[in-house]
C-alpha atoms as a PDB file:
ATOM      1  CA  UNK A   1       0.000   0.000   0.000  1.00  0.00           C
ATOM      2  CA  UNK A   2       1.440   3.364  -1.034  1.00  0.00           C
ATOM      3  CA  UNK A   3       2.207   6.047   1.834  1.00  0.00           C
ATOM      4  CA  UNK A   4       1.886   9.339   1.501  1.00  0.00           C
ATOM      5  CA  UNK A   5       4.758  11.634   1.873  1.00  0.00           C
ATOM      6  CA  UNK A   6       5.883  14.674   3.224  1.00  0.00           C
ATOM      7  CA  UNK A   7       6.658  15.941  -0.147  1.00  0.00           C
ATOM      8  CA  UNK A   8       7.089  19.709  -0.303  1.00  0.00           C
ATOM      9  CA  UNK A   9       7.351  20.931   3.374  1.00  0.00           C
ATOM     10  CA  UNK A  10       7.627  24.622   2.031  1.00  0.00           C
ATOM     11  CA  UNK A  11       4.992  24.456  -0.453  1.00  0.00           C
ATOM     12  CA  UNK A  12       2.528  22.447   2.055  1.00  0.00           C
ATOM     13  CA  UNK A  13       3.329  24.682   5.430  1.00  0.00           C
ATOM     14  CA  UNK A  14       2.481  27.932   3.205  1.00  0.00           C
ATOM     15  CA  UNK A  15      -0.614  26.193   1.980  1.00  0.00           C
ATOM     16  CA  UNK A  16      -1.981  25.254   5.960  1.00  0.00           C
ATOM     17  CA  UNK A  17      -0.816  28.516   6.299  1.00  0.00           C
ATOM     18  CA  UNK A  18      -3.127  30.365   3.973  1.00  0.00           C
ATOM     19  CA  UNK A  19      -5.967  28.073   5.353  1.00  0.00           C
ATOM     20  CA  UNK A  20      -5.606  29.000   8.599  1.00  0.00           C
ATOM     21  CA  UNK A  21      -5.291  32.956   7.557  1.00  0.00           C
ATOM     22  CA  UNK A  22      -8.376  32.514   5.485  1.00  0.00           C
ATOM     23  CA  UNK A  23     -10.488  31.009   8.056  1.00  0.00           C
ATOM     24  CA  UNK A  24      -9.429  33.814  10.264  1.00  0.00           C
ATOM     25  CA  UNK A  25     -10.687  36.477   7.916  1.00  0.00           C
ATOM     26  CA  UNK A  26     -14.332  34.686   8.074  1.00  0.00           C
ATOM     27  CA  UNK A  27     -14.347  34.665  11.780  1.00  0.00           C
ATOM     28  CA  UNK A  28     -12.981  38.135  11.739  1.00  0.00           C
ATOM     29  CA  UNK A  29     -13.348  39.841   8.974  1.00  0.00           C
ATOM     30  CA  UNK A  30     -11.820  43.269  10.512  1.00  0.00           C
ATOM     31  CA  UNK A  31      -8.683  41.711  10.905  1.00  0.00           C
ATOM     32  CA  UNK A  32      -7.740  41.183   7.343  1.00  0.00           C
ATOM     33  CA  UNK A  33      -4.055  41.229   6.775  1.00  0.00           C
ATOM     34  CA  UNK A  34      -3.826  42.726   3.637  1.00  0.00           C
ATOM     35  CA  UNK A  35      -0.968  45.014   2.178  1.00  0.00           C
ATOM     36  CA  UNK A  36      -1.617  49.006   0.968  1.00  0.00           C
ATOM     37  CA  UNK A  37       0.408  51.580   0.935  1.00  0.00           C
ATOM     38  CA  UNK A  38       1.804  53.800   1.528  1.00  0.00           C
ATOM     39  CA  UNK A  39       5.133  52.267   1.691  1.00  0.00           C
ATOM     40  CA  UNK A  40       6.952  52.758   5.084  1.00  0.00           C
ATOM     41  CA  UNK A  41       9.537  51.581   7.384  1.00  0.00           C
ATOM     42  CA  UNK A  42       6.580  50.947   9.928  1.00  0.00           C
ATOM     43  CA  UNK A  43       6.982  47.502  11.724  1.00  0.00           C
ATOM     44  CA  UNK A  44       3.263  46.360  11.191  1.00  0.00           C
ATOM     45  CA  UNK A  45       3.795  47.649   6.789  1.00  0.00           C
ATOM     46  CA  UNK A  46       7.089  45.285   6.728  1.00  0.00           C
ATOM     47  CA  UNK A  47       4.964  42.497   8.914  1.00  0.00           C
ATOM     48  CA  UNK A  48       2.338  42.831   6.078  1.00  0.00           C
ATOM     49  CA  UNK A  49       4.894  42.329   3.390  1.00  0.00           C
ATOM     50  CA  UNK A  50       5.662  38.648   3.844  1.00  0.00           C
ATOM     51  CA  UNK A  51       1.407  38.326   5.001  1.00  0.00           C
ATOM     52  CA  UNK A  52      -0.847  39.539   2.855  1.00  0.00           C
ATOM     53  CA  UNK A  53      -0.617  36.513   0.497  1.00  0.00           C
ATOM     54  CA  UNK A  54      -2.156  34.274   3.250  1.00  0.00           C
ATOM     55  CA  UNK A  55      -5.543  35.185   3.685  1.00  0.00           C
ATOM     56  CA  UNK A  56      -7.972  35.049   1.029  1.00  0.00           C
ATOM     57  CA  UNK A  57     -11.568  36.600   0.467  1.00  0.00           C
ATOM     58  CA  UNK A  58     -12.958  33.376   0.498  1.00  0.00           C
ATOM     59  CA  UNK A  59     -12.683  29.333  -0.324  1.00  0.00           C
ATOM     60  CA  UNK A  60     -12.525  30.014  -4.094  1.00  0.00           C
ATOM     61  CA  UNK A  61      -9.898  32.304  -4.336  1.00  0.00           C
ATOM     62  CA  UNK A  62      -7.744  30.037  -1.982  1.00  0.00           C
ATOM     63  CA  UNK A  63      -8.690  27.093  -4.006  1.00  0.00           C
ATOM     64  CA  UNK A  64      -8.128  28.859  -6.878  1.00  0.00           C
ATOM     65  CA  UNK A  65      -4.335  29.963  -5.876  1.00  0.00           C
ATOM     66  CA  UNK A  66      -3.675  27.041  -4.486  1.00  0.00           C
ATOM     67  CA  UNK A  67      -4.724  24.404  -6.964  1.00  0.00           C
ATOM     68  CA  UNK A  68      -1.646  25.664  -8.676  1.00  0.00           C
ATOM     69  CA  UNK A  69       0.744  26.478  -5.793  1.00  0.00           C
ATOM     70  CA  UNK A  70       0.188  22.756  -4.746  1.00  0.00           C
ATOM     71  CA  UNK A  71       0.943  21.523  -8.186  1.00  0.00           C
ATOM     72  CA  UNK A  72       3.926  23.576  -9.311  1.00  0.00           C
ATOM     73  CA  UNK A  73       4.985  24.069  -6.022  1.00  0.00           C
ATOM     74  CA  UNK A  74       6.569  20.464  -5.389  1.00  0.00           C
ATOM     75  CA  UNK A  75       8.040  20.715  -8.670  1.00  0.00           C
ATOM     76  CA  UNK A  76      10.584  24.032  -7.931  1.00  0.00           C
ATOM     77  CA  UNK A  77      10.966  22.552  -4.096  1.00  0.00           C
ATOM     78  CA  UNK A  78      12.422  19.356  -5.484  1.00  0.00           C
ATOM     79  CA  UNK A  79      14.488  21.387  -7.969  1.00  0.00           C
ATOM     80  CA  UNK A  80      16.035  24.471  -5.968  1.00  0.00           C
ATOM     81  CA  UNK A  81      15.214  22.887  -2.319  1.00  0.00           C
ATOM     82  CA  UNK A  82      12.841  23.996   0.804  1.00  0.00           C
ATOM     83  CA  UNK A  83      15.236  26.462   1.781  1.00  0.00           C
ATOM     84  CA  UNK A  84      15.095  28.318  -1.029  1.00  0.00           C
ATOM     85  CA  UNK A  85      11.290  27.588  -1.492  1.00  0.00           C
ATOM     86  CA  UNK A  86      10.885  29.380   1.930  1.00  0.00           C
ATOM     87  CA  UNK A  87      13.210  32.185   0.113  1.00  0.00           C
ATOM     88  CA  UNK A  88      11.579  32.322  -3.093  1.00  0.00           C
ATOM     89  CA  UNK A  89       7.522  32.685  -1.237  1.00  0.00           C
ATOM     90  CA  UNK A  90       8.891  35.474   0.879  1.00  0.00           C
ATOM     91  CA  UNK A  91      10.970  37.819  -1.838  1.00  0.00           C
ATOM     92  CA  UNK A  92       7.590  37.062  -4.079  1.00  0.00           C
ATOM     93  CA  UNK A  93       5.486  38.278  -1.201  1.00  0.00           C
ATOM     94  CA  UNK A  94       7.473  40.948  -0.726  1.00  0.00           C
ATOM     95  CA  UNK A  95       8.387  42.299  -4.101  1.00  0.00           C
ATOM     96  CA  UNK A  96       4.724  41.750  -5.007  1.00  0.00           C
ATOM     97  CA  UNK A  97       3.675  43.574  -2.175  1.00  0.00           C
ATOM     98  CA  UNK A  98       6.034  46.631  -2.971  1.00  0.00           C
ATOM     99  CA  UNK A  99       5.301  46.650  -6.520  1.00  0.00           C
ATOM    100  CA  UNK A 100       1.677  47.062  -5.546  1.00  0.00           C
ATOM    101  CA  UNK A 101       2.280  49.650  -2.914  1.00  0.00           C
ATOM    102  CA  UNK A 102       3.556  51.786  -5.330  1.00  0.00           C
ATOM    103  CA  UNK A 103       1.665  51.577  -8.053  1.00  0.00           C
ATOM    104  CA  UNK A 104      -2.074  51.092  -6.561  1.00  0.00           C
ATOM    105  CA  UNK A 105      -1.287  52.338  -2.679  1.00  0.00           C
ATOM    106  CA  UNK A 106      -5.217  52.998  -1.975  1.00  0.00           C
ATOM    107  CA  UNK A 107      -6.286  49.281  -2.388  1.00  0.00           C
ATOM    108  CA  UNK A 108      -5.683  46.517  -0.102  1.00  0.00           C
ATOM    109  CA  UNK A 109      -4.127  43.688  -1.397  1.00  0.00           C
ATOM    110  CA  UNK A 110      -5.160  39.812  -0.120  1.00  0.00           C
ATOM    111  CA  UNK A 111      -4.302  36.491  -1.741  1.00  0.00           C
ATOM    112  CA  UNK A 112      -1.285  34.569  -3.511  1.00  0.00           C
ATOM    113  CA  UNK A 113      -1.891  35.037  -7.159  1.00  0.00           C
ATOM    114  CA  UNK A 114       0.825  36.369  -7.837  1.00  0.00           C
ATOM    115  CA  UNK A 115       2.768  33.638  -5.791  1.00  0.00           C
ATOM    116  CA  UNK A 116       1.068  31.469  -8.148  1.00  0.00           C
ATOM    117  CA  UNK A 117       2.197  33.353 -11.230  1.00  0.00           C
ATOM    118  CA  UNK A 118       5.743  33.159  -9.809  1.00  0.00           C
ATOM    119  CA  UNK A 119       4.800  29.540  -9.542  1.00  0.00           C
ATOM    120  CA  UNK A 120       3.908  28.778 -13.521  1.00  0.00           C
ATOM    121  CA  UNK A 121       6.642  30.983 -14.815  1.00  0.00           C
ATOM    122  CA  UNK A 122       9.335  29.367 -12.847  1.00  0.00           C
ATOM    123  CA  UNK A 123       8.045  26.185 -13.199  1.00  0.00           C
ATOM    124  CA  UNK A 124       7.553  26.907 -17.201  1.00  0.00           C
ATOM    125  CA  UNK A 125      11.369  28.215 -17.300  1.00  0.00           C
ATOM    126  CA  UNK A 126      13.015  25.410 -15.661  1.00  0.00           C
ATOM    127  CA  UNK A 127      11.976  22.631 -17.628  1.00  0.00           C
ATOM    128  CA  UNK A 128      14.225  24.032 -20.685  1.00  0.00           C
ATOM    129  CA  UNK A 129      16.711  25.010 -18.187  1.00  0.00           C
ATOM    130  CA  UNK A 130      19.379  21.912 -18.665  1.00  0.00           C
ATOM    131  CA  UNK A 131      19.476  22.501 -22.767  1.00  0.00           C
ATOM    132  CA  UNK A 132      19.729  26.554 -21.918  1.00  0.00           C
ATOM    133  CA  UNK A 133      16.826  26.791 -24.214  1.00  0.00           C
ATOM    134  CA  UNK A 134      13.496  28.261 -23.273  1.00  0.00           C
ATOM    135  CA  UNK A 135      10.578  26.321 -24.355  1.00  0.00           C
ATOM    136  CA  UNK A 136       8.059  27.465 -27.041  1.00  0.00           C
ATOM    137  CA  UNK A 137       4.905  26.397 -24.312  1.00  0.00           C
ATOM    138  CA  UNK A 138       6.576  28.706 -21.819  1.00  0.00           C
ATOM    139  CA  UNK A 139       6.513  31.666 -24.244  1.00  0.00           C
ATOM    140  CA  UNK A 140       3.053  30.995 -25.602  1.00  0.00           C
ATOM    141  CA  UNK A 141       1.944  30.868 -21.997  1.00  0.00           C
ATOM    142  CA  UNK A 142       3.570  34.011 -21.416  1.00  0.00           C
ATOM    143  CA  UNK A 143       1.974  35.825 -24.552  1.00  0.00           C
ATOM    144  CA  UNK A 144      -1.270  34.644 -23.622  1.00  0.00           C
ATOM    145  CA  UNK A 145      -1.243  35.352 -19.747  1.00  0.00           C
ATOM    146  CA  UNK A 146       0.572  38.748 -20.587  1.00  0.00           C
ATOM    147  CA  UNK A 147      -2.438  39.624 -23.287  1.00  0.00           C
ATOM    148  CA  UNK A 148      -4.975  38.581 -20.490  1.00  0.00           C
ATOM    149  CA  UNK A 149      -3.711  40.611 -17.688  1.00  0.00           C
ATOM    150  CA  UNK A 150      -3.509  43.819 -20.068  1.00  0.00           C
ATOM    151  CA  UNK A 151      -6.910  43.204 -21.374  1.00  0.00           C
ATOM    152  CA  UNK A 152      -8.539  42.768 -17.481  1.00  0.00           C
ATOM    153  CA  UNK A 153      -6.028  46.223 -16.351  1.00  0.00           C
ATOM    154  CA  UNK A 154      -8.832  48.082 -19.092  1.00  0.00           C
ATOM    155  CA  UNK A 155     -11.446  47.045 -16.605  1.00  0.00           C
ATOM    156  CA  UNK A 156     -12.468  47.868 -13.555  1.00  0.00           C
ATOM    157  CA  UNK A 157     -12.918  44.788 -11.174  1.00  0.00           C
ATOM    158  CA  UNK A 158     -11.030  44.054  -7.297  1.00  0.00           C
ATOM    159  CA  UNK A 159      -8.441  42.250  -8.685  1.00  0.00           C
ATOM    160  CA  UNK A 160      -4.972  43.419  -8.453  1.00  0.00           C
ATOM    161  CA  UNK A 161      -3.523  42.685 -12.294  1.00  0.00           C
ATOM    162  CA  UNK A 162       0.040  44.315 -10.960  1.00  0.00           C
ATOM    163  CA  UNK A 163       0.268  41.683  -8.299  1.00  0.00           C
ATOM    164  CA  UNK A 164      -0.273  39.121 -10.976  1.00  0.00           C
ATOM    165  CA  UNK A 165       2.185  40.830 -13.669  1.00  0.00           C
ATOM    166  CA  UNK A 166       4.534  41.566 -11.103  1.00  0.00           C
ATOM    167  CA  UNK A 167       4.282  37.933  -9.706  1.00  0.00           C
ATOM    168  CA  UNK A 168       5.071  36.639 -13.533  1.00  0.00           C
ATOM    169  CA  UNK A 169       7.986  38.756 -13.995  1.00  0.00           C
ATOM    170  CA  UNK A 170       9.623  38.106 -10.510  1.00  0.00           C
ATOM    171  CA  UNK A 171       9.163  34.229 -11.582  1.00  0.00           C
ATOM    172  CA  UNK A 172      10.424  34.678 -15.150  1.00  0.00           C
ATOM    173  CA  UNK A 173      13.210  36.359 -13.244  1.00  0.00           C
ATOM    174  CA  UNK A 174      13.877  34.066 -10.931  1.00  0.00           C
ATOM    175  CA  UNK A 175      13.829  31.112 -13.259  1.00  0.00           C
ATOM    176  CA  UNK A 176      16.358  32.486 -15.788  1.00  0.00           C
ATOM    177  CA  UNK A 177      18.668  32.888 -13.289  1.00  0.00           C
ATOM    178  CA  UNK A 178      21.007  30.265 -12.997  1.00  0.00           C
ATOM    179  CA  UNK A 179      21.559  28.715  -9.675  1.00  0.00           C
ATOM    180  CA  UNK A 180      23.377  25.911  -7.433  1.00  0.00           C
ATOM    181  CA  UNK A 181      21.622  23.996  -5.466  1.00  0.00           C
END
């Protein structure tokens, strides 16, 4: 009989983790731990930095996030280790964050979408990585997610397109950078 393992400790604590914040947020929804700016050197601002992509509005958009945090996830912990998985969800939390500070400071920002985007386009990068190519379905994903996310800016909705184009460039980043494990 098959066991199951303890696969992705990084990837599977920040999931609990987003659970638990989410939950939260329905029993008190006052307390939201969101991130807006402006940006400052103000202890709770910085705490929100590496927070905000923990709670969600509801069980959609956590399932939503997650369904491809959990899938992708496992895939870049196996390649650059939980360490640097740890790494990599905080400097996307917090570059996100900043990016979005700056350039929409009046909304608050919840959710790990653009963790997840960090998630694809890493993911997307580093299965050409060994030939030092970059594969074709990586840049048609790119065109079409890039397309989307500039087509849903010309509307007017509560979702935060810089977090998510942000998020995809931080990951495209990330994965074109060659590192030791």
């Amino acid at each position: 009989m098959p066991r199951i393992e303890f696969n992705a400790p990084a990837t599977i604590l920040y999931a609990f983790a987003a659970v638990a914040a989410t939950l939260a947020v329905q029993v008190a929804p006052a307390a939201v731990p969101g991130v807006h700016g402006p940006v400052s050197l103000d202890p709770g601002f910085v705490i929100s930095l590496f927070t905000w992509t923990l709670p969600h509005a509801d069980a959609s958009h956590l399932i939503g996030n997650f369904v491809t945090i959990l899938l992708v996830g496992p895939i870049l912990e196996k390649h650059y280790g939980t360490g640097r998985m740890f790494g990599i969800y905080a400097l996307g939390s917090a570059v996100v964050g900043l990016v979005h500070c700056l350039l929409a400071p009046g909304y608050v920002l919840i959710g790990a979408s653009g963790t997840a985007f960090l998630c694809i386009t890493m993911g997307g990068l580093i299965s050409g990585r060994a030939s030092g190519r970059i594969p074709l379905t990586f840049a048609i994903v790119a065109v079409l997610y890039l397309g989307r996310e500039v087509i849903d800016m010309l509307g007017h909705d509560d979702v935060s397109q810089t977090a998510h184009l942000a998020g995809g460039v931080l990951g495209t980043l990330l994965g074109l950078r060659r590192t030791r494990r």
